[in-house]
PDB file of N, CA and C in Angstrom:
ATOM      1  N   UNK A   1      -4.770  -1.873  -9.484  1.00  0.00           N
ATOM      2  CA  UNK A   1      -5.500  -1.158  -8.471  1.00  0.00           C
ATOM      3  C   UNK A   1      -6.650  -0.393  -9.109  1.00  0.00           C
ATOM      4  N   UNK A   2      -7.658  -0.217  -8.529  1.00  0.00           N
ATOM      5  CA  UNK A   2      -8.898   0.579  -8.958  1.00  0.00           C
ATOM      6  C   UNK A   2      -8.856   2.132  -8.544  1.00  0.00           C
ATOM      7  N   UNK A   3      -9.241   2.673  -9.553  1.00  0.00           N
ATOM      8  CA  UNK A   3      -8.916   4.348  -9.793  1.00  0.00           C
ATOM      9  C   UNK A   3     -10.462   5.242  -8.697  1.00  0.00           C
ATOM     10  N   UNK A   4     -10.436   6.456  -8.644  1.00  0.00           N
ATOM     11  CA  UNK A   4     -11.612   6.832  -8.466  1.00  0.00           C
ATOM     12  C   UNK A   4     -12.726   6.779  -9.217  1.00  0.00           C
ATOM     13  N   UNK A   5     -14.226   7.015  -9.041  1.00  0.00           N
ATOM     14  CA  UNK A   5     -15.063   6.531  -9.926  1.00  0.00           C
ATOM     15  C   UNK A   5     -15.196   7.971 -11.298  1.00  0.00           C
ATOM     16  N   UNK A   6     -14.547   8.971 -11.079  1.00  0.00           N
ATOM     17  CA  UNK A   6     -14.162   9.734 -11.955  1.00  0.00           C
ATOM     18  C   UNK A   6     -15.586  10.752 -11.645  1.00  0.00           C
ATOM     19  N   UNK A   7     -16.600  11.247 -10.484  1.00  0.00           N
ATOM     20  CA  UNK A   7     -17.012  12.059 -10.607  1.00  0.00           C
ATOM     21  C   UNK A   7     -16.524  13.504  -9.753  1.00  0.00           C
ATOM     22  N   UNK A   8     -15.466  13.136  -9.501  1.00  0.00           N
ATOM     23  CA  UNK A   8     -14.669  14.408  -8.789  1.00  0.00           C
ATOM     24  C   UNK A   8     -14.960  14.356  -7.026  1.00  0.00           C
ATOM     25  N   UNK A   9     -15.949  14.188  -7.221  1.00  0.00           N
ATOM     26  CA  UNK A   9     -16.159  14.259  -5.610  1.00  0.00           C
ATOM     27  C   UNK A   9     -16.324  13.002  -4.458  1.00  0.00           C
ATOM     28  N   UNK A  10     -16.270  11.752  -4.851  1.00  0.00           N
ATOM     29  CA  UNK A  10     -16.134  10.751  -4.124  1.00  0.00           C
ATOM     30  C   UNK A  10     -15.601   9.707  -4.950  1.00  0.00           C
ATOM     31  N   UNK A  11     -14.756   8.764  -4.323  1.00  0.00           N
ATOM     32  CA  UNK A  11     -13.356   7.685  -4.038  1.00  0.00           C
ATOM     33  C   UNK A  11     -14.465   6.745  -4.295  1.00  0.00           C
ATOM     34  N   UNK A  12     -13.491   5.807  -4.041  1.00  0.00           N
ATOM     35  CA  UNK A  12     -13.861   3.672  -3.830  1.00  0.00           C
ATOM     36  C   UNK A  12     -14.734   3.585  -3.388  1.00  0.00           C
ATOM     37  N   UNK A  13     -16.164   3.315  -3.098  1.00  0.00           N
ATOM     38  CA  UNK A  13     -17.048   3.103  -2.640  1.00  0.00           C
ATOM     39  C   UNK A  13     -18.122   4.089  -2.291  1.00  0.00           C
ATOM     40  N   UNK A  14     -17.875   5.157  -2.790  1.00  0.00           N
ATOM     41  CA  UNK A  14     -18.509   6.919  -2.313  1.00  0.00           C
ATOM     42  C   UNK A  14     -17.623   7.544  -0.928  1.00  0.00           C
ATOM     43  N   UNK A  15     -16.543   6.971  -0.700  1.00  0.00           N
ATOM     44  CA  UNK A  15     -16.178   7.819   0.276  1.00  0.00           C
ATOM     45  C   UNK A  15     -15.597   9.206  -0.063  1.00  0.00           C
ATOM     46  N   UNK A  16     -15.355  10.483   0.541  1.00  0.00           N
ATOM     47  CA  UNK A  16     -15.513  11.580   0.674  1.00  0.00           C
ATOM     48  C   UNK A  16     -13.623  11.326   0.597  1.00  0.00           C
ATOM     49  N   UNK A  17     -13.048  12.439   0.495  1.00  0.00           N
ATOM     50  CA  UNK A  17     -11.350  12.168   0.759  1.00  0.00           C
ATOM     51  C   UNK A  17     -11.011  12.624   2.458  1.00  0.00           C
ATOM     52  N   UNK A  18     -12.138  13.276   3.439  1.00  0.00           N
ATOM     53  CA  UNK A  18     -12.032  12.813   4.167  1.00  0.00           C
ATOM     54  C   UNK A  18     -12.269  11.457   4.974  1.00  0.00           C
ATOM     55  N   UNK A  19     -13.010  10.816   4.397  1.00  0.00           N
ATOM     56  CA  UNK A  19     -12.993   9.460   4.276  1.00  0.00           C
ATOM     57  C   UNK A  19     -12.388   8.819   4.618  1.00  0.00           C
ATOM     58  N   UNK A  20     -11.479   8.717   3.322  1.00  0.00           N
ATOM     59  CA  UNK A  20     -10.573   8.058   2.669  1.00  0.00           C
ATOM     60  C   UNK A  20      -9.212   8.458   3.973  1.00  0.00           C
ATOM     61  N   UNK A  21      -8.959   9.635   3.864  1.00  0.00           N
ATOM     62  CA  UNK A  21      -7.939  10.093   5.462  1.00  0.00           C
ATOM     63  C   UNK A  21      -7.621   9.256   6.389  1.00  0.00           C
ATOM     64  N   UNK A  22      -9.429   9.441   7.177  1.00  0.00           N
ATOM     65  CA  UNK A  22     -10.019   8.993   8.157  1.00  0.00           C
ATOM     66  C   UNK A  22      -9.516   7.393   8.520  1.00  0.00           C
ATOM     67  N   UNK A  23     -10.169   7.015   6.815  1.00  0.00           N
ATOM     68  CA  UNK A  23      -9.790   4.922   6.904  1.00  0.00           C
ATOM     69  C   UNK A  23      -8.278   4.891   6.860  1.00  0.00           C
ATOM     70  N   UNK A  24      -7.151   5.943   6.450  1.00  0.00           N
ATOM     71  CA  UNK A  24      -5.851   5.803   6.041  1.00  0.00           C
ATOM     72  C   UNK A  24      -5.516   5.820   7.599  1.00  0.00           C
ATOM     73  N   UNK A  25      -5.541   6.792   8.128  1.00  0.00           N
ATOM     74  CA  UNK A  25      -5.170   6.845   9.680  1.00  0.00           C
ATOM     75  C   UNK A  25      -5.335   5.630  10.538  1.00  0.00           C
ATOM     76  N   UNK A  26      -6.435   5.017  10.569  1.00  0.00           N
ATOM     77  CA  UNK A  26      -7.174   4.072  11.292  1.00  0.00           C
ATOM     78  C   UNK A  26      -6.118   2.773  10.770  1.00  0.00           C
ATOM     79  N   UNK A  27      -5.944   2.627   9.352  1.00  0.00           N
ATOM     80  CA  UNK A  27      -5.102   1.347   9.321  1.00  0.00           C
ATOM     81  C   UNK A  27      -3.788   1.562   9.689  1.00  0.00           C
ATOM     82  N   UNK A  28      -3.420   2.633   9.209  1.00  0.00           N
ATOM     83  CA  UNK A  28      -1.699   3.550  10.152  1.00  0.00           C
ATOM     84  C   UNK A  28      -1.938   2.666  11.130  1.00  0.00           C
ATOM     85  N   UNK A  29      -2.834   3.359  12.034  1.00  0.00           N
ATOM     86  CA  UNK A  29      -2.319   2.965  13.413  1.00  0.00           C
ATOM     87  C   UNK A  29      -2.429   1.338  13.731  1.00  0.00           C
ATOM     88  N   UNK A  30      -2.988   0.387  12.779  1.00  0.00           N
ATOM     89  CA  UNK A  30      -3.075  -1.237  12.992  1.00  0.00           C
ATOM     90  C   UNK A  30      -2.093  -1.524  12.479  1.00  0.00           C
ATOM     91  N   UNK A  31      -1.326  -0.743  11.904  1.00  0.00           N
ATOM     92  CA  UNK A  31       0.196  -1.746  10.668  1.00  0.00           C
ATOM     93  C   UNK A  31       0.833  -1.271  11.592  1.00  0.00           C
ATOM     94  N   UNK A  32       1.237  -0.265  12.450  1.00  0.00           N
ATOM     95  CA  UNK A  32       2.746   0.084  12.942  1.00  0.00           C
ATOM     96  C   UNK A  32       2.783  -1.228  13.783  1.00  0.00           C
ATOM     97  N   UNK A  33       2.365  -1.702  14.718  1.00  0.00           N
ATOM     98  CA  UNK A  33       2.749  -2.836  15.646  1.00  0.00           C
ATOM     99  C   UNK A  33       2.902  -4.132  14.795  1.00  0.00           C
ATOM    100  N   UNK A  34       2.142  -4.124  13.664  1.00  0.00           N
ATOM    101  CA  UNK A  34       2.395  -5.469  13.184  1.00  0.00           C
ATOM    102  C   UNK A  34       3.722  -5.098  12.544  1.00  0.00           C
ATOM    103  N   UNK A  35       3.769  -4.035  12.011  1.00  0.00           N
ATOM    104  CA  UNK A  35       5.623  -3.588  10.698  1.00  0.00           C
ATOM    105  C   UNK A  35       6.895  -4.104  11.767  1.00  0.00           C
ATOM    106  N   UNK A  36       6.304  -3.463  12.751  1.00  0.00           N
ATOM    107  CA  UNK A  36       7.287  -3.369  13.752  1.00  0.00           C
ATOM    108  C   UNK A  36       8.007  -4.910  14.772  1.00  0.00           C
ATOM    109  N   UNK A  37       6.968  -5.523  14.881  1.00  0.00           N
ATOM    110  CA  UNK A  37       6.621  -7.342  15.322  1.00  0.00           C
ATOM    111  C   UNK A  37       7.757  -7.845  14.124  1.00  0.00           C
ATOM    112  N   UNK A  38       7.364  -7.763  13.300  1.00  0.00           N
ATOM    113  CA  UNK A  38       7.777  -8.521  12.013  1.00  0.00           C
ATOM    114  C   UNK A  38       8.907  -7.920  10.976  1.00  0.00           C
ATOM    115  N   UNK A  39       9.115  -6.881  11.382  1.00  0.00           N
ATOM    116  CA  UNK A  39      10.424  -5.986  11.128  1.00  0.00           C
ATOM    117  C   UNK A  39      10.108  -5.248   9.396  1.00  0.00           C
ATOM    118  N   UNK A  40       8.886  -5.789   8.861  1.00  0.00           N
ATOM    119  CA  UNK A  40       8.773  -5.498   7.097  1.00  0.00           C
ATOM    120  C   UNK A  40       7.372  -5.578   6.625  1.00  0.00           C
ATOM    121  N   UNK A  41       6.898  -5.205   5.831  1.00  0.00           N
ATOM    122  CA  UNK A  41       5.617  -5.495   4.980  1.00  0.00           C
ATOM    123  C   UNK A  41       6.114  -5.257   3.569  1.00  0.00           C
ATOM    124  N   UNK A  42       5.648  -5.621   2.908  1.00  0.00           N
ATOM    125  CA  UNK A  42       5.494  -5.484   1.258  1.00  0.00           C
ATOM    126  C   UNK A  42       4.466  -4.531   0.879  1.00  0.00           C
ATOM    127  N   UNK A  43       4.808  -4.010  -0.422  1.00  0.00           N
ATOM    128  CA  UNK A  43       3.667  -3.539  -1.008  1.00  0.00           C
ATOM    129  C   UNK A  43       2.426  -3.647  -1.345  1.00  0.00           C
ATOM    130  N   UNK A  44       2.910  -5.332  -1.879  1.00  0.00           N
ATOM    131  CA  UNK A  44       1.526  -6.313  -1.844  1.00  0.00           C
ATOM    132  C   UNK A  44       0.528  -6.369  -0.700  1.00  0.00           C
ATOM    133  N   UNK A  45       1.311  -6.605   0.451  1.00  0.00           N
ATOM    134  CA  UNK A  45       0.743  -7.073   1.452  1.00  0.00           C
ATOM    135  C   UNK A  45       0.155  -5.717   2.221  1.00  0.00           C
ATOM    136  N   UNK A  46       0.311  -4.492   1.760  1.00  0.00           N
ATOM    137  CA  UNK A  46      -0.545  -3.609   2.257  1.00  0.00           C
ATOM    138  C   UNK A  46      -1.426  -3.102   1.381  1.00  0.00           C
ATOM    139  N   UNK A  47      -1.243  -3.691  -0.104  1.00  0.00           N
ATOM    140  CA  UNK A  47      -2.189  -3.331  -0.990  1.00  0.00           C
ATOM    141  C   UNK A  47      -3.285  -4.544  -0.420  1.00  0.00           C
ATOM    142  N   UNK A  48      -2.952  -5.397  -0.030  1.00  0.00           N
ATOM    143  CA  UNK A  48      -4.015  -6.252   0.452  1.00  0.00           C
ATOM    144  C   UNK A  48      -5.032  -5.974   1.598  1.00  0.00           C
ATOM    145  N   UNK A  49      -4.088  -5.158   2.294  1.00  0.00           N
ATOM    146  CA  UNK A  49      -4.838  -4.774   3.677  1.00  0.00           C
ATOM    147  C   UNK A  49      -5.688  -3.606   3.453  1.00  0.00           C
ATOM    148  N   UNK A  50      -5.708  -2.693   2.198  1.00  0.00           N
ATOM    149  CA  UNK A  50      -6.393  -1.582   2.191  1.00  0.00           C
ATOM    150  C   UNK A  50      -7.050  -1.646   1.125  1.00  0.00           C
ATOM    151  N   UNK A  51      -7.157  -3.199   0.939  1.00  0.00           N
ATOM    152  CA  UNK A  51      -8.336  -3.795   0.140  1.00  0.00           C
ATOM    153  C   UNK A  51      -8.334  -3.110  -1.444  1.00  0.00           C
ATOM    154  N   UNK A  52      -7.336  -2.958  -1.687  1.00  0.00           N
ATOM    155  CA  UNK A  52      -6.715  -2.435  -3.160  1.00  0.00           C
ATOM    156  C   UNK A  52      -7.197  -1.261  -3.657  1.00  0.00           C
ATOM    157  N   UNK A  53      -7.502  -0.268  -2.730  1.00  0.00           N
ATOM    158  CA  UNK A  53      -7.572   0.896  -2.811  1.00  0.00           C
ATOM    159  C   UNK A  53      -6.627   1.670  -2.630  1.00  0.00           C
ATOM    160  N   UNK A  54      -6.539   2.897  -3.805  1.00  0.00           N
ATOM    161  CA  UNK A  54      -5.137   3.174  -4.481  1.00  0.00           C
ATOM    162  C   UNK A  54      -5.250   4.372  -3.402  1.00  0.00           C
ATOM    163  N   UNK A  55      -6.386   5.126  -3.491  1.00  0.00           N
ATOM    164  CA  UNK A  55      -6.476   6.464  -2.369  1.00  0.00           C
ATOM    165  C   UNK A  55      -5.417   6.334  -0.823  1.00  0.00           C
ATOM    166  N   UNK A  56      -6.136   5.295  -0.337  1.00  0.00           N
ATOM    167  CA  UNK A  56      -5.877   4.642   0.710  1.00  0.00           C
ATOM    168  C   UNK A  56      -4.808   4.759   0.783  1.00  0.00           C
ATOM    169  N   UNK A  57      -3.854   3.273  -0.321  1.00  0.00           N
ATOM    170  CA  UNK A  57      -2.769   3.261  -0.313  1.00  0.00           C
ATOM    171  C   UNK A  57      -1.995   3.894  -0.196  1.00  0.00           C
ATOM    172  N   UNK A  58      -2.090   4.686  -1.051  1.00  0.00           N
ATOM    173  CA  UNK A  58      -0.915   6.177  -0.836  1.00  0.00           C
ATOM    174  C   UNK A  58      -1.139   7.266   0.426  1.00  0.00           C
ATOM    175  N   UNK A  59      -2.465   7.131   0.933  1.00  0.00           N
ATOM    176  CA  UNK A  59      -2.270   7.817   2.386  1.00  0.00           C
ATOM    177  C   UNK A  59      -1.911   6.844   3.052  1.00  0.00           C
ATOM    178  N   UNK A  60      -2.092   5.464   3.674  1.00  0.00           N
ATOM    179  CA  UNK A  60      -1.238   5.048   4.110  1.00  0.00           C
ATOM    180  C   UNK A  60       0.350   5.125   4.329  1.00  0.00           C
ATOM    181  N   UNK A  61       0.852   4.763   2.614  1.00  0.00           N
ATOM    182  CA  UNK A  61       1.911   5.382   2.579  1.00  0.00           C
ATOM    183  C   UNK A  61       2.889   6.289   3.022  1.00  0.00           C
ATOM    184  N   UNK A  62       2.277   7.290   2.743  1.00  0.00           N
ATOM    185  CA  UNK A  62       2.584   9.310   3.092  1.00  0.00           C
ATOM    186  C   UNK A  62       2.557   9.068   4.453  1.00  0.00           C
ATOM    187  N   UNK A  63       1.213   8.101   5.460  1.00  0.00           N
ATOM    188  CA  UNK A  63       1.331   8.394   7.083  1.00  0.00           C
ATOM    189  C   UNK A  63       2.460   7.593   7.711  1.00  0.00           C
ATOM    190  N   UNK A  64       2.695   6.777   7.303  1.00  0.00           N
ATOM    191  CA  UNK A  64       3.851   5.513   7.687  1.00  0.00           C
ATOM    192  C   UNK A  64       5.410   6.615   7.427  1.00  0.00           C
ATOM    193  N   UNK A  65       5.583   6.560   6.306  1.00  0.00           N
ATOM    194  CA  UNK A  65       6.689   7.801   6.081  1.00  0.00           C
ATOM    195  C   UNK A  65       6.897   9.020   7.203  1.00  0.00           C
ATOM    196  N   UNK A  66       5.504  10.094   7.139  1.00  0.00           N
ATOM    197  CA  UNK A  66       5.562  10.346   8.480  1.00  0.00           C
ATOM    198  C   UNK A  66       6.222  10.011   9.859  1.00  0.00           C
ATOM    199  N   UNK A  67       5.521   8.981   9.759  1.00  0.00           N
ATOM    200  CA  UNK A  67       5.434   8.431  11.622  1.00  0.00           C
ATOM    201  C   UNK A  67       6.848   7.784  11.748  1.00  0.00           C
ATOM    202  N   UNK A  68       7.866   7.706  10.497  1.00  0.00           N
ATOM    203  CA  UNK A  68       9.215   7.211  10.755  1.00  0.00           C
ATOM    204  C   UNK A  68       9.639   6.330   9.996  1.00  0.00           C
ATOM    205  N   UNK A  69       9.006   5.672   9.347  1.00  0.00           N
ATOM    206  CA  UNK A  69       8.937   4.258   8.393  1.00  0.00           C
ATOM    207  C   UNK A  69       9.763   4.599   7.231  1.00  0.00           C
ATOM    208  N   UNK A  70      10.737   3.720   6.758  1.00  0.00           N
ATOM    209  CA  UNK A  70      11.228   3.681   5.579  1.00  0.00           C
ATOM    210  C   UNK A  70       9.799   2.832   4.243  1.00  0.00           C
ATOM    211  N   UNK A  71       9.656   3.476   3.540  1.00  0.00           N
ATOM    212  CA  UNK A  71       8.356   3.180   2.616  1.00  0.00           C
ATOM    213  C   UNK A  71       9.074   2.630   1.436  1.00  0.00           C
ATOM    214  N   UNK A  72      10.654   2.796   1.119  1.00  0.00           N
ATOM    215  CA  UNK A  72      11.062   1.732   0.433  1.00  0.00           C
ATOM    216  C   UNK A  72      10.645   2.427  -1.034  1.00  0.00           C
ATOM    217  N   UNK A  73      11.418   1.767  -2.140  1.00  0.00           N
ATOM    218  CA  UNK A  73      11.117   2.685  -3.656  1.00  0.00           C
ATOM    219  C   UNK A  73      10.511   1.407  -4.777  1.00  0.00           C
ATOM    220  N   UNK A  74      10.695   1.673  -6.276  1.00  0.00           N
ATOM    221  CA  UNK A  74      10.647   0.828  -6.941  1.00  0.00           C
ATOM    222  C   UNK A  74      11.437  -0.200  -7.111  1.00  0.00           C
ATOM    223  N   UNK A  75      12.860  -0.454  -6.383  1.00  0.00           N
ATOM    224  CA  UNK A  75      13.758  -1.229  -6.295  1.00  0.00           C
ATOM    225  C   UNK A  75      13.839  -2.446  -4.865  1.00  0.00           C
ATOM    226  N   UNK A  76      13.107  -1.492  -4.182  1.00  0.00           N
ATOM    227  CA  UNK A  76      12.696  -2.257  -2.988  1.00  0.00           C
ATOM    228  C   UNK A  76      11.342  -2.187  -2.145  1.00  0.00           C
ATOM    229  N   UNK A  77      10.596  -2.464  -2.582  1.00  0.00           N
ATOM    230  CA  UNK A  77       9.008  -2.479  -2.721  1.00  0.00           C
ATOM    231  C   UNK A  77       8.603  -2.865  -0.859  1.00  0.00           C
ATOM    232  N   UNK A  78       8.990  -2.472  -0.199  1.00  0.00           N
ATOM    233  CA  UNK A  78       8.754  -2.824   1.360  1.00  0.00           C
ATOM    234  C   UNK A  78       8.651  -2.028   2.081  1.00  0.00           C
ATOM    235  N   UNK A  79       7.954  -2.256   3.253  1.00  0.00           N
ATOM    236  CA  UNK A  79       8.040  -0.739   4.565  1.00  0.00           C
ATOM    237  C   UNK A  79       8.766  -1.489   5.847  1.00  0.00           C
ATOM    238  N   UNK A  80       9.945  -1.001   5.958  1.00  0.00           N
ATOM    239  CA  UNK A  80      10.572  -1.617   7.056  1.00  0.00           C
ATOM    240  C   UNK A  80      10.772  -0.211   8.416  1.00  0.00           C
ATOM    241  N   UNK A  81      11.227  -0.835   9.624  1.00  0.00           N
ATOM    242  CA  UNK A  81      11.700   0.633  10.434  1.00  0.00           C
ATOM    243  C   UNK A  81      12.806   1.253   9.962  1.00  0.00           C
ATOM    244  N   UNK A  82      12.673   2.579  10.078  1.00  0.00           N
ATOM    245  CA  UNK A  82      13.906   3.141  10.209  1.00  0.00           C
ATOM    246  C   UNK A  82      15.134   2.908  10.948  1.00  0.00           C
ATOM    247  N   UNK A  83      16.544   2.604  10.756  1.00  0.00           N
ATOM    248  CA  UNK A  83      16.885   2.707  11.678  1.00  0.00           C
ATOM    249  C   UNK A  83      17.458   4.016  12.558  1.00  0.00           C
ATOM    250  N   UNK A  84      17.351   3.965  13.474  1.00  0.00           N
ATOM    251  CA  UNK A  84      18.063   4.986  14.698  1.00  0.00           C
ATOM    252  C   UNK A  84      19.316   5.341  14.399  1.00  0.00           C
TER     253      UNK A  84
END
């Protein structure tokens, strides 16, 4: 995964870390119906979707956790639902 560009104040492409939030939220809300359709995602497969941005990733992450999602560890690398 690609790091920040190391000048303190802007991410992957010059985005701002509200930005970066902003784009984390926005894909939140496109993965829950697909996680949910399909019962799982991988790590991979959301490192793919947030175009291998590590910022991202991990707000993604953190919002999915949030919103109810099991985010899964180093032993099981997946975001499935919680169950009830």
């Amino acid at each position: 995964m690609k790091t920040c560009d190391g000048r303190g104040t802007s991410y992957m492409n010059g985005n701002s870390y509200d930005d970066c939030k902003k784009i984390a939220e926005d894909i939140n809300t496109k993965l829950k119906p697909e996680i949910s359709a399909h019962g799982s995602m991988t790590w991979t497969q959301l490192s793919d979707q947030v175009n291998h941005d590590e910022l991202v990733y991990k707000l993604v992450l953190k919002y999915l956790r949030r919103d109810g999602f099991d985010i899964g560890n180093s032993d099981n690398p997946q975001i499935t639902i919680t169950p009830s």
